[in-house]
Protein backbone atom coordinates (compact mmCIF):
# COMPACT_ATOMS: atom_id res chain seq x y z
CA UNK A 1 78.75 70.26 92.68
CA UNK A 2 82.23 69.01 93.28
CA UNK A 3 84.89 71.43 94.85
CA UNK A 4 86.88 73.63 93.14
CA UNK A 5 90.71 73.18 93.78
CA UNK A 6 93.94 74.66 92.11
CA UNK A 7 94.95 71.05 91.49
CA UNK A 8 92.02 70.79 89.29
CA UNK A 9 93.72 73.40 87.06
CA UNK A 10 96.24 70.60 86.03
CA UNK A 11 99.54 72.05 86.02
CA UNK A 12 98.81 75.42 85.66
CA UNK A 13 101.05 76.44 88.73
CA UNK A 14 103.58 74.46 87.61
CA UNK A 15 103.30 76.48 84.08
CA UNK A 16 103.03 79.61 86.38
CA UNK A 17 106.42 79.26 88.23
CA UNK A 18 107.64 79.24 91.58
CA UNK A 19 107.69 82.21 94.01
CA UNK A 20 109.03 82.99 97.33
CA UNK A 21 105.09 83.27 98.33
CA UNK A 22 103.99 79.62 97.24
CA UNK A 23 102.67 77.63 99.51
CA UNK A 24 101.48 73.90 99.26
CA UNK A 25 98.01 73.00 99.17
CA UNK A 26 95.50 70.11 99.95
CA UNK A 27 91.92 69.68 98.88
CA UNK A 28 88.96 70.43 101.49
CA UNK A 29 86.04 67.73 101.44
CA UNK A 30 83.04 68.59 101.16
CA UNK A 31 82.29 67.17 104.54
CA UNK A 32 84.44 69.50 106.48
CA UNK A 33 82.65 72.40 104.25
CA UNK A 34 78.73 71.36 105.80
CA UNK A 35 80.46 70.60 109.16
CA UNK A 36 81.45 74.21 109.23
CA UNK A 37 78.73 75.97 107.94
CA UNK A 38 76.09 74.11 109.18
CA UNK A 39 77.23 73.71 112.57
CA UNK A 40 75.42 76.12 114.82
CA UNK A 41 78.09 76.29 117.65
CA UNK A 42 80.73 77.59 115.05
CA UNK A 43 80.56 81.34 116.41
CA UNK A 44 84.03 82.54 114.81
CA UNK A 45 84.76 83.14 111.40
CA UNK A 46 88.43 83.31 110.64
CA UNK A 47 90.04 84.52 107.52
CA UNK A 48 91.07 80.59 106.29
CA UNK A 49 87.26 79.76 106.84
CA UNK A 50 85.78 82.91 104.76
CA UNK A 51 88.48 81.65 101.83
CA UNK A 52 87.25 78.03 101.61
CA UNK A 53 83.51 79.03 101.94
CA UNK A 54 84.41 81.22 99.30
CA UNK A 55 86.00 78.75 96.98
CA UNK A 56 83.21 76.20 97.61
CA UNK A 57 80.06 78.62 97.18
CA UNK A 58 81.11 81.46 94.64
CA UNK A 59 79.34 81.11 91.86
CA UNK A 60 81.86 83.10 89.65
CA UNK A 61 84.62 80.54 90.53
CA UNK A 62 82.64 77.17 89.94
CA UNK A 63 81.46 78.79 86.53
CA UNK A 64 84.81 79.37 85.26
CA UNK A 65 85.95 75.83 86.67
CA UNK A 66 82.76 74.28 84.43
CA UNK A 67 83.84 76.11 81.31
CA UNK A 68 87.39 74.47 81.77
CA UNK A 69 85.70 71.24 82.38
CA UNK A 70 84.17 72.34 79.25
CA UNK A 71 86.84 72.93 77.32
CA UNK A 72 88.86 69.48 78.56
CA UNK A 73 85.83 67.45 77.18
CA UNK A 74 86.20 69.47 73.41
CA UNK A 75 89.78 68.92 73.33
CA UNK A 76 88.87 65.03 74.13
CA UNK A 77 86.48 65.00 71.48
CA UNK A 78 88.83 66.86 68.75
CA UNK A 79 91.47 63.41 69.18
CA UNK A 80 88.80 61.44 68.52
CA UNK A 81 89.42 62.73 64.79
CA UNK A 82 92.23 60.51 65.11
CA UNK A 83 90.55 57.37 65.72
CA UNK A 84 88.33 54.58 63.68
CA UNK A 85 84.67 54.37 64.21
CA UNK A 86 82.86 51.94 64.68
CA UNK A 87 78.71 51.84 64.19
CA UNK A 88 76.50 49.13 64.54
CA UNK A 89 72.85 49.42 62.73
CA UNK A 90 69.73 47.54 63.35
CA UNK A 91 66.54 48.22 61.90
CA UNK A 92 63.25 45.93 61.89
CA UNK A 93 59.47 46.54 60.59
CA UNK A 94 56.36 44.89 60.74
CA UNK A 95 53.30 45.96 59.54
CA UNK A 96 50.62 44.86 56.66
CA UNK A 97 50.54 46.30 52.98
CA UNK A 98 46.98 46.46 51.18
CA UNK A 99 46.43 47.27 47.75
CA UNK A 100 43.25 48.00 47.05
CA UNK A 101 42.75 48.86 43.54
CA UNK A 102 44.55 47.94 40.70
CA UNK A 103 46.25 44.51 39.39
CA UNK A 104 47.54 42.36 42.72
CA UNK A 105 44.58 43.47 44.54
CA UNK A 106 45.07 42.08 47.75
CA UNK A 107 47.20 42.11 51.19
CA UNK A 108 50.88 41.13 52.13
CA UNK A 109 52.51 40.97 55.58
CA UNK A 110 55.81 42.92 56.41
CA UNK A 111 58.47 41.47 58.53
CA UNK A 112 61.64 42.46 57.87
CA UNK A 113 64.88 42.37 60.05
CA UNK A 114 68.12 44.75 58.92
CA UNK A 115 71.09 44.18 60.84
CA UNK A 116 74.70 45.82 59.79
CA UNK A 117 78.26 47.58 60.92
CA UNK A 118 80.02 49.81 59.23
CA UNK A 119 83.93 50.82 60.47
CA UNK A 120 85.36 54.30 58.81
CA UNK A 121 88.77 55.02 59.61
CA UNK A 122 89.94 58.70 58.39
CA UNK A 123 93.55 57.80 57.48
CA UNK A 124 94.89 61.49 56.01
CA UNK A 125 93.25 64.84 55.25
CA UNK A 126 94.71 68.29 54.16
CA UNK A 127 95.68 68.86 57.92
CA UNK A 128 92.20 69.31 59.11
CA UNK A 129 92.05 67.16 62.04
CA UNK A 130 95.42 68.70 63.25
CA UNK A 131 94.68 71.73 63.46
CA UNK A 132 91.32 71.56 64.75
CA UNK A 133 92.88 69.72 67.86
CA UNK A 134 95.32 72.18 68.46
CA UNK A 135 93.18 75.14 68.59
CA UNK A 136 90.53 73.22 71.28
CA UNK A 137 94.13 72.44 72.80
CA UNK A 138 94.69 76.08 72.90
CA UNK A 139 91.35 77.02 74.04
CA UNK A 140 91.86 74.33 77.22
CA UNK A 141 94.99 75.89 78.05
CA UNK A 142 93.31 79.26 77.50
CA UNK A 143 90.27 77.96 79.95
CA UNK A 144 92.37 76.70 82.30
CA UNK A 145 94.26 80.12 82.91
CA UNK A 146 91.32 81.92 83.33
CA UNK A 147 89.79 80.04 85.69
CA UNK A 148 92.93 80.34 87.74
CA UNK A 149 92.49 84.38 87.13
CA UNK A 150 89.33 83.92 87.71
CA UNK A 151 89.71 82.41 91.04
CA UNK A 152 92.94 84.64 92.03
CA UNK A 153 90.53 87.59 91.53
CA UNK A 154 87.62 86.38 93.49
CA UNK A 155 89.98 85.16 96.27
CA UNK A 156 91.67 89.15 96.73
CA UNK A 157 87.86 90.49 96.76
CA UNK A 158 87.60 87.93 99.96
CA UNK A 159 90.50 89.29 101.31
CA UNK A 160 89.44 93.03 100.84
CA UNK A 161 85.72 92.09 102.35
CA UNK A 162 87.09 90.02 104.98
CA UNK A 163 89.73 92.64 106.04
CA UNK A 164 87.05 95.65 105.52
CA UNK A 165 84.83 94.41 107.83
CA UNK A 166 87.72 93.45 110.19
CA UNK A 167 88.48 97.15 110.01
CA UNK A 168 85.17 98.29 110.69
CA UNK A 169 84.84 95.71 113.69
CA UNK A 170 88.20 97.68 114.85
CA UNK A 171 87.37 101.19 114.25
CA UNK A 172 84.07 100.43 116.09
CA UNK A 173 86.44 99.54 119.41
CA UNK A 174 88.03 102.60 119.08
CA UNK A 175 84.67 105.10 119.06
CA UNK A 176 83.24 103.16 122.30
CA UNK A 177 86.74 103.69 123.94
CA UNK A 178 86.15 107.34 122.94
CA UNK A 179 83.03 107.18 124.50
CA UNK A 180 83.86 105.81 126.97
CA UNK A 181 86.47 108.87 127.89
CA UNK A 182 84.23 111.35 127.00
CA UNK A 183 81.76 109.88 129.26
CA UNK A 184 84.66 110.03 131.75
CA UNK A 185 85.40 113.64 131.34
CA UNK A 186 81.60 114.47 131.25
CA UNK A 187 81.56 112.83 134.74
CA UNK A 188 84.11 114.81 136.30
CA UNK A 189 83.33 118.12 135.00
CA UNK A 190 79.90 117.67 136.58
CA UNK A 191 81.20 116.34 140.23
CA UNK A 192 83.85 119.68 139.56
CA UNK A 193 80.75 121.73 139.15
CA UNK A 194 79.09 120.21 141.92
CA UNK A 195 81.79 120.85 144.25
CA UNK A 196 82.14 124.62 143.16
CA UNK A 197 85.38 124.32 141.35
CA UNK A 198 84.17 124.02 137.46
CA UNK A 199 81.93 126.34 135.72
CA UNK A 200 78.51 125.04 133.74
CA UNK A 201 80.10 126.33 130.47
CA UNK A 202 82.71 123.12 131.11
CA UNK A 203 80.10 120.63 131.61
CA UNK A 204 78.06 122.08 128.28
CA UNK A 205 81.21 121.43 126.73
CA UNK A 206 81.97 117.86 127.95
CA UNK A 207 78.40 117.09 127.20
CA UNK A 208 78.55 118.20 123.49
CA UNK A 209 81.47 115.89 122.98
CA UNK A 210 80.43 112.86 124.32
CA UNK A 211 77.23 113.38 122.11
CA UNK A 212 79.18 113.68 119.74
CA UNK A 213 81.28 110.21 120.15
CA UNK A 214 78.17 108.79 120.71
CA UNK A 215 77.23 109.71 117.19
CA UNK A 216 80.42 108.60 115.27
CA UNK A 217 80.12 104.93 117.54
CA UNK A 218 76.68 104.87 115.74
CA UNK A 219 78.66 105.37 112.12
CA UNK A 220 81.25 102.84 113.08
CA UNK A 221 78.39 100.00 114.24
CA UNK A 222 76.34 100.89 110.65
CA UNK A 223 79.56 100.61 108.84
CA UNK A 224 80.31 96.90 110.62
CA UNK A 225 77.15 95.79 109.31
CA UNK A 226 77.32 97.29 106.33
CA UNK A 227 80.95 95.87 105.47
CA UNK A 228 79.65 91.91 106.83
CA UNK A 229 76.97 92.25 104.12
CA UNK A 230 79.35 92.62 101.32
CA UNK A 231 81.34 89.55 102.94
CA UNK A 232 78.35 87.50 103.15
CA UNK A 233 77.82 87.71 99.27
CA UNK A 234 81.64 87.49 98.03
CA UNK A 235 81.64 84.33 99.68
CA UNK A 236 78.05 82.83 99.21
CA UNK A 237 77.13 82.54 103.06
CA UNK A 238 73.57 82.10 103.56
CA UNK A 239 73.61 80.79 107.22
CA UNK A 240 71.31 83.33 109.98
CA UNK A 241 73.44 83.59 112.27
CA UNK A 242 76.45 86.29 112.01
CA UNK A 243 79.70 84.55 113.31
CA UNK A 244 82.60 87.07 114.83
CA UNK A 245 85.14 88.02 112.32
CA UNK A 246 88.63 86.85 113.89
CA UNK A 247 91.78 88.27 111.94
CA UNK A 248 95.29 87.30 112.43
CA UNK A 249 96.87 87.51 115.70
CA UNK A 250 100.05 89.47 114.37
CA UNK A 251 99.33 92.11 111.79
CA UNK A 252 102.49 93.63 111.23
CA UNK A 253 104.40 94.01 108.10
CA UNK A 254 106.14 90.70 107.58
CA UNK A 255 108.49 89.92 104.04
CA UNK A 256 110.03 92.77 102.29
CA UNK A 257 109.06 93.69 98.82
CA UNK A 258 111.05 92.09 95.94
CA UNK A 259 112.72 95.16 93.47
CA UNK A 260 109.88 96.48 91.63
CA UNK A 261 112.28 95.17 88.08
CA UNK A 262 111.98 91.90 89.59
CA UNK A 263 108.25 92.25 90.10
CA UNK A 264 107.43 93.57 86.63
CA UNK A 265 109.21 90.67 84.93
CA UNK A 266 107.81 87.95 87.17
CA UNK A 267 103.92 89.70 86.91
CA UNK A 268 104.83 89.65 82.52
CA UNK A 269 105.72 85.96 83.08
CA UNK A 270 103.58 84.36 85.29
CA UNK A 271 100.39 86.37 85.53
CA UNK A 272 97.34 84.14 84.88
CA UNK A 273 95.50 86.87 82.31
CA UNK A 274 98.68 87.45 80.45
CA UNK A 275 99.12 83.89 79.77
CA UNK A 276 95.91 83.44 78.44
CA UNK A 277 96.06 86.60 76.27
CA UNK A 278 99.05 84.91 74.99
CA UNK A 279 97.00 81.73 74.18
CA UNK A 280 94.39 83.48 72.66
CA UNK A 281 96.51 84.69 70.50
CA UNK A 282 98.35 81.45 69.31
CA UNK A 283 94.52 80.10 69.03
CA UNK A 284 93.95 82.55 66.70
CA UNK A 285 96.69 82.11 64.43
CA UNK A 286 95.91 78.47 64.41
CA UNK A 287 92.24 80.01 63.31
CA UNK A 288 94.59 81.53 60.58
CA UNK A 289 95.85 78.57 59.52
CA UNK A 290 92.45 76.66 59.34
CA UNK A 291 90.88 79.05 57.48
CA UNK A 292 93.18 78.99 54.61
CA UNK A 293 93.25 75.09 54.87
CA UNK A 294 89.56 75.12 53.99
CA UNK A 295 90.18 77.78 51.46
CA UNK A 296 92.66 75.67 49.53
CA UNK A 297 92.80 71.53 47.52
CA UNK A 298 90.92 69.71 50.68
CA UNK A 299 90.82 66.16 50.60
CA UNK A 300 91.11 62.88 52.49
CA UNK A 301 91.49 59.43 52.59
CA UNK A 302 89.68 56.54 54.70
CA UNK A 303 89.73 53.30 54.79
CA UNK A 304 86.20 52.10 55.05
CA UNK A 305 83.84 48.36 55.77
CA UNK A 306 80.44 47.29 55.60
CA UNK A 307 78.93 44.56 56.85
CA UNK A 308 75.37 43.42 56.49
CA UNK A 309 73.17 40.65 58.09
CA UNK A 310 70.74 40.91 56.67
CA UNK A 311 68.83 38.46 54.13
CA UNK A 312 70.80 39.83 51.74
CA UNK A 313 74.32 39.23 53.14
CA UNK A 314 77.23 41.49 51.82
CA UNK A 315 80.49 42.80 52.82
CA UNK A 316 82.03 45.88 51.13
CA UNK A 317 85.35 47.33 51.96
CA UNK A 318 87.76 49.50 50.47
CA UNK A 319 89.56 52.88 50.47
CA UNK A 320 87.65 56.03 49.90
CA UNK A 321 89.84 59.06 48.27
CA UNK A 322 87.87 62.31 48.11
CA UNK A 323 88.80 65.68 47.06
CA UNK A 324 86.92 69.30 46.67
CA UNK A 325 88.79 72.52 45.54
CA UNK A 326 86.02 76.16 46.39
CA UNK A 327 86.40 77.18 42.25
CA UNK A 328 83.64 79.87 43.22
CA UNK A 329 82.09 80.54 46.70
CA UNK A 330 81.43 84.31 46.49
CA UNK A 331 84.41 85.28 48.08
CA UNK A 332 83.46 83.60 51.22
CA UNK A 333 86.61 81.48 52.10
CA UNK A 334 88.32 84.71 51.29
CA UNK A 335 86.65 86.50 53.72
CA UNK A 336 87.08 83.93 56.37
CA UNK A 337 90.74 83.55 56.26
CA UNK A 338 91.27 87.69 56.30
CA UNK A 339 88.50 87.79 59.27
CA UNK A 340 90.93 85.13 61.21
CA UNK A 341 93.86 87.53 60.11
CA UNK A 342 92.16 90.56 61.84
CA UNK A 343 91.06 88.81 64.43
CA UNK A 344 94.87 87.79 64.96
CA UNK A 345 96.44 91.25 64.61
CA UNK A 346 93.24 92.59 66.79
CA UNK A 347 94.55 90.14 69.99
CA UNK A 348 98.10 90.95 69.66
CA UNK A 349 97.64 94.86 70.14
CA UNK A 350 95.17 93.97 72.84
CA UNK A 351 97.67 91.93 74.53
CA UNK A 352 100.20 94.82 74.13
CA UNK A 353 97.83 97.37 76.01
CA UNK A 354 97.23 94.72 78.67
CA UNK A 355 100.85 94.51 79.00
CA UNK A 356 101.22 98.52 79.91
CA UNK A 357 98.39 97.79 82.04
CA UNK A 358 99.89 95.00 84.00
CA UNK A 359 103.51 96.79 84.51
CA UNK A 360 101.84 99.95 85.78
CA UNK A 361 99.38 97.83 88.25
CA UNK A 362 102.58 96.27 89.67
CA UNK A 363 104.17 99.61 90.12
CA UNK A 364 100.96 101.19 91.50
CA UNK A 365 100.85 97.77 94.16
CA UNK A 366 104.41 98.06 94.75
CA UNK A 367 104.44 102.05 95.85
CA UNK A 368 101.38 101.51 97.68
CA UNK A 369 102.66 98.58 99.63
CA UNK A 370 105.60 100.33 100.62
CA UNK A 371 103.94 103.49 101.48
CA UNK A 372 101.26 101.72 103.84
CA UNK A 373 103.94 100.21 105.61
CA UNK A 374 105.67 103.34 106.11
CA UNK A 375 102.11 104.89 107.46
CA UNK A 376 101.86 101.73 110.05
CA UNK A 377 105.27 102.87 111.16
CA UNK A 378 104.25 106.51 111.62
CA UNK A 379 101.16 105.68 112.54
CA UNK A 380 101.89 103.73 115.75
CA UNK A 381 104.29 106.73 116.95
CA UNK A 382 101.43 109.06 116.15
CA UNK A 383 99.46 106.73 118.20
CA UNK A 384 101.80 106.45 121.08
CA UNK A 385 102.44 109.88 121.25
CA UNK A 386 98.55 110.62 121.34
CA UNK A 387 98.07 108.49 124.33
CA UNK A 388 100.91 109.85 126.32
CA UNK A 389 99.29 113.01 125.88
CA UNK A 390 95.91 112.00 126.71
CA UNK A 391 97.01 110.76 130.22
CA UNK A 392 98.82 114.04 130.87
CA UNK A 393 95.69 116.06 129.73
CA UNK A 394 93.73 113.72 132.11
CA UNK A 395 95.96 113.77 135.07
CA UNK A 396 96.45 117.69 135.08
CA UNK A 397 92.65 118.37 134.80
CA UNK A 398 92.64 115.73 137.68
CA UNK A 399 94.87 117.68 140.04
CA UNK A 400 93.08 121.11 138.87
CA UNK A 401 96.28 122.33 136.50
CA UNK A 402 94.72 122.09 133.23
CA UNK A 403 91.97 123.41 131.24
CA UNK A 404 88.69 120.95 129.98
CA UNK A 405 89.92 122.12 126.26
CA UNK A 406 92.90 120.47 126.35
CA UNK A 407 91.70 117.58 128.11
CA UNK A 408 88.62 116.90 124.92
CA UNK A 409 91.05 118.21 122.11
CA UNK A 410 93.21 115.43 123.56
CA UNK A 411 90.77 112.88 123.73
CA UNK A 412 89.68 113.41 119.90
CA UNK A 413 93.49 113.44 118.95
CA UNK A 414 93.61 109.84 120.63
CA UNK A 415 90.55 108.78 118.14
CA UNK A 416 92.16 110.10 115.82
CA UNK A 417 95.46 108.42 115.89
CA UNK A 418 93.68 105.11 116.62
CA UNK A 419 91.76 105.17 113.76
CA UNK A 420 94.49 106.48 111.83
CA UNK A 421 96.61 103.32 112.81
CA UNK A 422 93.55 100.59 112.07
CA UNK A 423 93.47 102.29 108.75
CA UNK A 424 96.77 102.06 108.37
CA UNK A 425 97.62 98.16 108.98
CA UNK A 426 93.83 96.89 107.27
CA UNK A 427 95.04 99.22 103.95
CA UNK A 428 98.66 97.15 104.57
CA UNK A 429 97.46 93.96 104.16
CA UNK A 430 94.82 94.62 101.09
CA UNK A 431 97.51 96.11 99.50
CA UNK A 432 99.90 92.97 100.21
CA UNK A 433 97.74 90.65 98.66
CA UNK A 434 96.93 92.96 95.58
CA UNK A 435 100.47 93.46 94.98
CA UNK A 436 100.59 89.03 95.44
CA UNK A 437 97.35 89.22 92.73
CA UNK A 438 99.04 91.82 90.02
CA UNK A 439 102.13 90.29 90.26
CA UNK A 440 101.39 87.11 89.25
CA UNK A 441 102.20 85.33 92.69
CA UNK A 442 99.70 82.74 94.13
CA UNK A 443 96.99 84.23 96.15
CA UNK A 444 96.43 82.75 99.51
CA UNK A 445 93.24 80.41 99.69
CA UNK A 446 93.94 78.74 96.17
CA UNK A 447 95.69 76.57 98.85
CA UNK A 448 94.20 75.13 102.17
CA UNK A 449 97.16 75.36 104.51
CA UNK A 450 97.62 78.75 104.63
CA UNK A 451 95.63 81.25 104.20
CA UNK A 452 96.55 84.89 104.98
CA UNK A 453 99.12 86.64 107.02
């Protein structure tokens, strides 16, 4: 099956505008594809590699690229209205004929040869032909738009599965560092009580929470497996072995937000579903239009020639007029041209809802974005603070001035604020490329280059 690309979409981004997120693209060969996959050394698994596997293996996305494909080859065939056909005939029998009863009783052999061509060129109709090329024009441009939504779509689940299951690989680090300080503290409050200078109650204590840990690093390793599944069938990867997941090596927030007016009129313009909505609906008036053409006085006129060689030689030639009026059909073509009308006012109000929907999905993405980085922010001075008072925790129970309480509510409060902080940035950057996706910008992977922050 040949790759998928955005350039195969024509100029659909062109259509789509530009953005301060564009970036350029190339096209992947298949080559490098099977190199990568199939290469058993390849032990890492970045986010760029997930997003081309992705865009070669998907299912979803090469079925929406064949229905364009699809489309292309009806619009083709609807110009060929427009042109003269040509049709060459040849026909030859041979065989016996026996009559047995009757007057010219008797046999006769059969060998006959019939050779002809016949050119038709349609040279005007009622507007037939027209019309029926615009609307499989309309339906291209409709096909082509959803493939690109269809491929935007598939590319932010990638990113979501791909930066789930780098979040899960994180939040696992944190539990065995937690376990690895509660092991710590279980240590020491058993030399303490060895010495004489803890009591048993401290070590039950110390014991219970590094059980504990224990038991939440379990939950984190389940959940790392769990989230690499759902990665492994987003992007079609069927290999045995499990590459590492490598993210980005800065995952800070980068570009500031446009203002959310901005990003409501550029997601009404230049989303992918919108446009197509709006093609649909242009379609169907065109169905509109068709309707009451074959409704009304249809005729047309061809020119037409025949040419036969066979043993009867002839040529005929000549234009060919025709015309049909429906005096009585049962109401049919009636029907049809206030089904198309329907069908017409029954896309516009669905495009209207889908507008709503669109300008509160940018709104939604564009809070949320800002929010999340506002949580990193807090997050990391959370974190900070945590870990500075950890250490003291740790160093007073060391020189005998604090209390075993303080030094495991301290330890979970560390946990805590590291989780909080994975959270946090992984949340950040699925809701960066959401607000990219509802806002009409290009999603990154429909490009080679880049891919990701």
């Amino acid at each position: 099956m040949p790759q998928l690309t955005f350039a195969d979409f024509g100029k659909t981004s062109q259509r789509a505008g530009a953005c301060a997120r564009t970036h350029h693209m190339t096209k992947v060969p298949l080559a490098l594809i099977a190199i990568l996959v199939s290469n058993p050394a390849w032990a890492d698994m970045t986010l760029r590699d997930a997003l081309r596997i992705a865009r070669e293996n998907n299912g979803t996305v090469q079925a929406a690229y064949l229905s364009y494909r699809s489309a292309m080859a009806d619009e083709r065939a609807s110009y060929a209205a427009f042109l003269p056909t040509v049709t060459p005939t040849l026909r030859q029998e041979n065989g016996r004929l026996n009559n047995l009863t009757g007057l010219g009783r008797g046999g006769s052999n059969i060998d006959t040869t019939d050779a002809g061509v016949t050119a038709t060129w349609l040279i005007l109709d009622n507007g037939s032909r027209i019309t029926n090329h615009r609307t499989s024009r309309l339906v291209r441009e409709q096909a082509e738009f959803t493939a690109l939504d269809t491929l935007r779509n598939v590319l932010f689940n990638v990113h979501t599965s791909f930066y789930n299951a780098l979040r899960a690989q994180e939040l696992l680090a944190v539990q065995s560092s937690g376990v690895q300080r509660a092991k710590e503290i279980l240590d020491r409050a058993i030399l303490s009580e060895e010495l004489g200078a803890g009591a048993r109650k401290d070590i039950l204590q110390a014991r219970a929470d590094y059980l504990n840990a224990q038991v939440s690093e379990l939950a984190a390793q389940n959940q790392v497996t769990t989230s690499r599944s759902s990665l492994w069938a987003v992007i079609g990867y069927s290999e045995p072995e499990m590459p590492k997941l490598v993210g980005p090596a800065d995952l800070d927030p980068q570009a500031a937000l446009p203002p959310l007016e901005d990003a409501t009129r550029q997601a009404l313009e230049q989303r992918a579903d919108l446009q197509a909505s709006r093609i649909g609906i242009a379609s169907s008036q065109t169905a509109v239009d068709s309707a009451k053409l074959a409704n009304g006085f249809i005729y047309s006129l061809s020119a037409q020639y025949n040419r036969s060689f066979s043993e009867s030689v002839f040529d005929r030639s000549g234009l060919v007029l025709e015309a049909s009026f429906p005096l009585y059909d049962g109401s049919r073509s009636r029907e049809r041209v206030k089904s198309a009308e329907l069908d017409f006012q029954s896309r516009q109000k669905a495009y209207e809802q889908s507008v709503r929907v669109a300008t509160a999905e940018v709104e939604s993405a564009w809070k949320e974005q800002t929010q999340n980085g506002e949580r990193i922010r807090a997050a990391k001075i959370a974190r900070d603070a945590a870990l500075q008072n950890y250490e003291a925790a740790t160093e007073a129970r060391k020189l005998g001035a604090g209390e075993l309480i303080e030094e495991l509510t301290a330890r979970l409060s560390l946990v805590t604020a590291e989780s909080n902080l994975v959270q946090a940035v992984y949340d950040y950057w699925i809701s960066d490329v959401r607000f990219r996706l509802v806002s009409g910008a290009p999603v990154p992977g429909e490009e080679t280059e880049e891919a990701g922050p």
